[in-house]
Protein backbone atom coordinates (compact mmCIF):
# COMPACT_ATOMS: atom_id res chain seq x y z
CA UNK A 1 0.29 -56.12 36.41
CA UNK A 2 2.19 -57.60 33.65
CA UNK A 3 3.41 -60.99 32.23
CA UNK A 4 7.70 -62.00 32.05
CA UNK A 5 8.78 -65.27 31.08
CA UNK A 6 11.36 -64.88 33.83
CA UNK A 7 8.81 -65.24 36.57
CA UNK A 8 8.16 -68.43 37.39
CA UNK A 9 7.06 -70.90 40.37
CA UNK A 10 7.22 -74.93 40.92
CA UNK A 11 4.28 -76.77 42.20
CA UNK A 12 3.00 -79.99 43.26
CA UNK A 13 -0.06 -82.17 43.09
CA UNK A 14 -1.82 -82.11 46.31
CA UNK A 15 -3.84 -85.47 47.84
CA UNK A 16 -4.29 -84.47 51.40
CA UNK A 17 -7.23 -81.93 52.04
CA UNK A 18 -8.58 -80.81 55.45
CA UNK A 19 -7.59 -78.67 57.66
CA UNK A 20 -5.26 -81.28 59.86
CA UNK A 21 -3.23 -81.63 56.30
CA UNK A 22 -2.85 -78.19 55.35
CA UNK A 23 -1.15 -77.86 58.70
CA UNK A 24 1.30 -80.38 58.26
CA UNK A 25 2.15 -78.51 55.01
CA UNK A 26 2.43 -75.30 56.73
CA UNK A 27 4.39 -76.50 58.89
CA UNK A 28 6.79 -78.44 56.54
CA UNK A 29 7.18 -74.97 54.75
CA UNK A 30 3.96 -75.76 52.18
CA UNK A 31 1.29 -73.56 51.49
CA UNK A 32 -1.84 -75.20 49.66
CA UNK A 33 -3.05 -73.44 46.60
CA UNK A 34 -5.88 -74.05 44.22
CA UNK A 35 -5.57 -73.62 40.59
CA UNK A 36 -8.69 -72.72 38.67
CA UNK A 37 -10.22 -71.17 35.41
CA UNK A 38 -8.54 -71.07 31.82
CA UNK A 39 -11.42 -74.02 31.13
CA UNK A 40 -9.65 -76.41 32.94
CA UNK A 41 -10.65 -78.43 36.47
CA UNK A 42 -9.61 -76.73 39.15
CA UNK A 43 -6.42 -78.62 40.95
CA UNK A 44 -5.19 -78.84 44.12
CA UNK A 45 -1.29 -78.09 44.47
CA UNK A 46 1.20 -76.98 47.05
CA UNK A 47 4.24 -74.36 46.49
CA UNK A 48 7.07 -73.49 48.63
CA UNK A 49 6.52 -70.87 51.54
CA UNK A 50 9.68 -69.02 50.82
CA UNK A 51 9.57 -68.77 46.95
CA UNK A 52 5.84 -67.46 47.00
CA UNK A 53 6.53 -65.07 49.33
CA UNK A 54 9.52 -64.17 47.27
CA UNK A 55 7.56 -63.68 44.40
CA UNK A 56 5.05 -61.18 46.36
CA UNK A 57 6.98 -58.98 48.05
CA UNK A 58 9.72 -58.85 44.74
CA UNK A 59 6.80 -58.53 42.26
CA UNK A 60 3.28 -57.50 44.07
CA UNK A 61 -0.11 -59.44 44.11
CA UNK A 62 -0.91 -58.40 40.96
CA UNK A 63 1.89 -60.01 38.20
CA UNK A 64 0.96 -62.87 36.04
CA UNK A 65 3.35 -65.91 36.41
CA UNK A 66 4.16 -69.19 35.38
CA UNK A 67 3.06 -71.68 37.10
CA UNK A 68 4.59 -75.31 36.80
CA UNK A 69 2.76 -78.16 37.82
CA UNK A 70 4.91 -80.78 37.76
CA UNK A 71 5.65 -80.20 34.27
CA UNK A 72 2.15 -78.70 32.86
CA UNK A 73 3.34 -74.96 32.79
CA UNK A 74 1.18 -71.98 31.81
CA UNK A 75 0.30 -68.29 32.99
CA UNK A 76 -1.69 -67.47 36.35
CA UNK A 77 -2.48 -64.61 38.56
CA UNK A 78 -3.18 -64.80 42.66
CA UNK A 79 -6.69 -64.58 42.97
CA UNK A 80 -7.02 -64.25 46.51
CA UNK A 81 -4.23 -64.73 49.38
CA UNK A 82 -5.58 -66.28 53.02
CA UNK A 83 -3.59 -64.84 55.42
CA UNK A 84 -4.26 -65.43 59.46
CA UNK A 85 -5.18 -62.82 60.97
CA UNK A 86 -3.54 -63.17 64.10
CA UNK A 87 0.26 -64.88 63.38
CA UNK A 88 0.25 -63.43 59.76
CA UNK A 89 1.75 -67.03 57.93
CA UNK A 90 0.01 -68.06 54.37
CA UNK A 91 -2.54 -70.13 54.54
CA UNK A 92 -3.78 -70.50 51.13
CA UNK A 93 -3.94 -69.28 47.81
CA UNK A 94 -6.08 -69.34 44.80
CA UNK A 95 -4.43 -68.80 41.35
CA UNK A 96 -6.13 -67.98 38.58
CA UNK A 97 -5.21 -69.36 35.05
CA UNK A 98 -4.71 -67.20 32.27
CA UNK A 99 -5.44 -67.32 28.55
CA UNK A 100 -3.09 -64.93 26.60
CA UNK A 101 -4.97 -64.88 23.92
CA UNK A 102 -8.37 -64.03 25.58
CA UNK A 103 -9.19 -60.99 27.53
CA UNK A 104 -9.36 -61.00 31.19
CA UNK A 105 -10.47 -58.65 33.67
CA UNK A 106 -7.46 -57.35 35.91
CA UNK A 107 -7.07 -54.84 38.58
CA UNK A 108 -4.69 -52.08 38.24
CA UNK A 109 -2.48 -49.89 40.87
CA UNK A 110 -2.74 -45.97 40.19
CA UNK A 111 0.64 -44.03 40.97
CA UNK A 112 0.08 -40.66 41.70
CA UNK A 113 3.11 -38.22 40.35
CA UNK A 114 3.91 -35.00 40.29
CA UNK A 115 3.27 -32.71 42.42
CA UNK A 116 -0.03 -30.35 42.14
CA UNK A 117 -0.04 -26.68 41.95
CA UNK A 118 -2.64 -26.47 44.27
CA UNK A 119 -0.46 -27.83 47.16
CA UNK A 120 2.50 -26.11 45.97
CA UNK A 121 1.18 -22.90 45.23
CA UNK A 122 -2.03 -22.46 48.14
CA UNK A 123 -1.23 -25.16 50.48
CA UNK A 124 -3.75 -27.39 49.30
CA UNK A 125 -3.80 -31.09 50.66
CA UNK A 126 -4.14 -33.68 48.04
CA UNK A 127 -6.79 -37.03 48.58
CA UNK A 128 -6.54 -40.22 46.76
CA UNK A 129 -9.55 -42.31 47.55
CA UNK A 130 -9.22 -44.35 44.51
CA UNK A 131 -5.83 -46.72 44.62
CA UNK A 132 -6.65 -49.27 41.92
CA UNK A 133 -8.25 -49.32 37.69
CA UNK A 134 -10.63 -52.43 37.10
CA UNK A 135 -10.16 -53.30 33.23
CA UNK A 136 -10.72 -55.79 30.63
CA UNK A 137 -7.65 -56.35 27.97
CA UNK A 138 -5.41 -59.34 26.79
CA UNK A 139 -2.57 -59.82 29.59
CA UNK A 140 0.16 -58.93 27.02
CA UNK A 141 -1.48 -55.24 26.46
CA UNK A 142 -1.53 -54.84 30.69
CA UNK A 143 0.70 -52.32 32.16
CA UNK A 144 1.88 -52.90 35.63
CA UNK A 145 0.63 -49.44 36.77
CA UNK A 146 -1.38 -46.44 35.99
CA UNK A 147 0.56 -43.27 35.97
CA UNK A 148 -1.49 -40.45 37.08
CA UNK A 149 -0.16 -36.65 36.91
CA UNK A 150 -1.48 -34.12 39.20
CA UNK A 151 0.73 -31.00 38.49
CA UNK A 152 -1.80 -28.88 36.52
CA UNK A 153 -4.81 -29.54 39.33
CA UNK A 154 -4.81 -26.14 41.56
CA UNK A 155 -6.53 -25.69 44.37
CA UNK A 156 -10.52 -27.02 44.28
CA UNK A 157 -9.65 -29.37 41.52
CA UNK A 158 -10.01 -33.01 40.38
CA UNK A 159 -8.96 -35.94 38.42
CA UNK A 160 -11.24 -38.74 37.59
CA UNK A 161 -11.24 -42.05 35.72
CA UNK A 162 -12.83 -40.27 32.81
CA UNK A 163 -10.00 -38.06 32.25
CA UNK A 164 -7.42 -40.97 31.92
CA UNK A 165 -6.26 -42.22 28.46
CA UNK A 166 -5.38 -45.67 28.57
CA UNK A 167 -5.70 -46.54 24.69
CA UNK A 168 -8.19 -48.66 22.72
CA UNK A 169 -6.54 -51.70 23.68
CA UNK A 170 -7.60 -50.96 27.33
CA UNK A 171 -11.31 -51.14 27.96
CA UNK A 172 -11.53 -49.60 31.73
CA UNK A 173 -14.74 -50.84 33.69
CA UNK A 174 -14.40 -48.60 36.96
CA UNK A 175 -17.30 -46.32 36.72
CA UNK A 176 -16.00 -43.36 34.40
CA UNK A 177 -17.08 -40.45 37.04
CA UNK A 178 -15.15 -42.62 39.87
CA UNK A 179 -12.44 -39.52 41.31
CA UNK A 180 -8.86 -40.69 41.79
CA UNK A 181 -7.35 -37.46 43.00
CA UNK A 182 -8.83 -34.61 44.98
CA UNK A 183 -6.61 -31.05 45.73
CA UNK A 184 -8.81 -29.39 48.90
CA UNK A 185 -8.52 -26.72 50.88
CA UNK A 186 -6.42 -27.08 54.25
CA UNK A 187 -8.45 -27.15 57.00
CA UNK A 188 -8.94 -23.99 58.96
CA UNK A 189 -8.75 -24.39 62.62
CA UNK A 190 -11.50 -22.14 64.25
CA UNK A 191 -10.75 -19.63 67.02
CA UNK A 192 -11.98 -20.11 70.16
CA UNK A 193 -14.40 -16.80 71.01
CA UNK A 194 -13.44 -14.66 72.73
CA UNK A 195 -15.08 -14.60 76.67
CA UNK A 196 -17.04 -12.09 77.28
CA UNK A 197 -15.93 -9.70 80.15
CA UNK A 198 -17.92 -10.00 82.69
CA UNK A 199 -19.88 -7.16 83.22
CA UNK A 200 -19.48 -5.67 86.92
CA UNK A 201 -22.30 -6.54 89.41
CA UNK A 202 -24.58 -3.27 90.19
CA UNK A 203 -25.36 -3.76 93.86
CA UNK A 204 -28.77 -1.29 94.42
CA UNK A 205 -28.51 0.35 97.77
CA UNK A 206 -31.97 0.66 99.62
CA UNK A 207 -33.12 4.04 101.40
CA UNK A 208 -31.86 4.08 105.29
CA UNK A 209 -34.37 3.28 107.65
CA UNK A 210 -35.11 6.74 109.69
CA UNK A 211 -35.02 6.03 113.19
């Protein structure tokens, strides 16, 4: 996540609530937002369908923005996107105002690179069950990513968040033994046993009855 100048998106006051309006909206290209935080009361607005969509799929979920309400401009994040479930279309968004001179919390992608000795070398299979850094800094001190190298981990290995250096600027609050990266073993597929031969039937032969 980080903060340009260059990235910004019109909006407009928004009088209609309810469900019956937001469709209308939707369907006249509109999707409903709410602006909140930053101190301020929380306002109701509407943006256009194609430009916010533009701006997430040029920019990701997680850059900071400006926002222009109908000429009261200043720096937001999206919150939290509604999407339906079934059709896929918008259908709301909270934005989050931003203080640049305060320190927010913000959520951070991790971008694994390089490629680990452990896979390279022993055929080791790498597992990333941590995608994303919580942390606490001033939005002009926010990368847009975490870079993460892997090429010294062999085989067995690890990397958690404790190992990452992300300066004094950058106050991470994921827990610090949280692991990122994991190098294991490939899995071994077992053999089936082998059958047993089946041993040959002993058929006991009883005496001849003497006549």
């Amino acid at each position: 996540m980080s903060f340009d100048n260059n990235i910004s998106l019109n909006a407009k006051n928004r009088e209609e609530r309810g469900k019956n309006a937001s469709r209308r909206l939707r369907a006249a290209g509109l999707v409903p937002v709410t602006v909140y935080g930053g101190g301020g009361e929380s306002t109701s607005a509407t943006v256009t369908k194609r430009e916010f969509s533009a701006l997430i799929r040029h920019h990701g979920r997680n850059t900071i923005f400006t926002l222009d309400v109908e000429g009261t401009a200043g720096p937001v994040k999206i919150a939290d996107v509604q999407i339906d479930p079934i059709k896929g279309f918008l259908v709301h968004a909270d934005l989050m105002r931003i203080s640049m001179t305060e320190k927010s919390k913000f959520e951070i992608p991790i971008k694994v690179v390089g490629e680990s000795e452990g896979v390279k070398l022993s055929g080791g299979i790498m597992d990333i069950p941590t995608h994303a850094l919580e942390v606490r800094c001033l939005p002009g001190d926010l990368p847009s990513v975490v870079e993460v190298d892997i090429t010294h981990l062999g085989l067995g290995d690890h990397l958690s968040v404790k190992d990452l250096k992300l300066g004094d600027k950058i106050e991470i609050l994921t827990d610090s033994e949280t692991v990122i990266v994991n190098i294991v073993a490939p899995r071994v597929e077992e053999t089936p046993a082998a059958e047993t031969a089946a041993e040959p039937e002993v058929v006991k032969k009883g005496k001849t009855e003497e006549k």
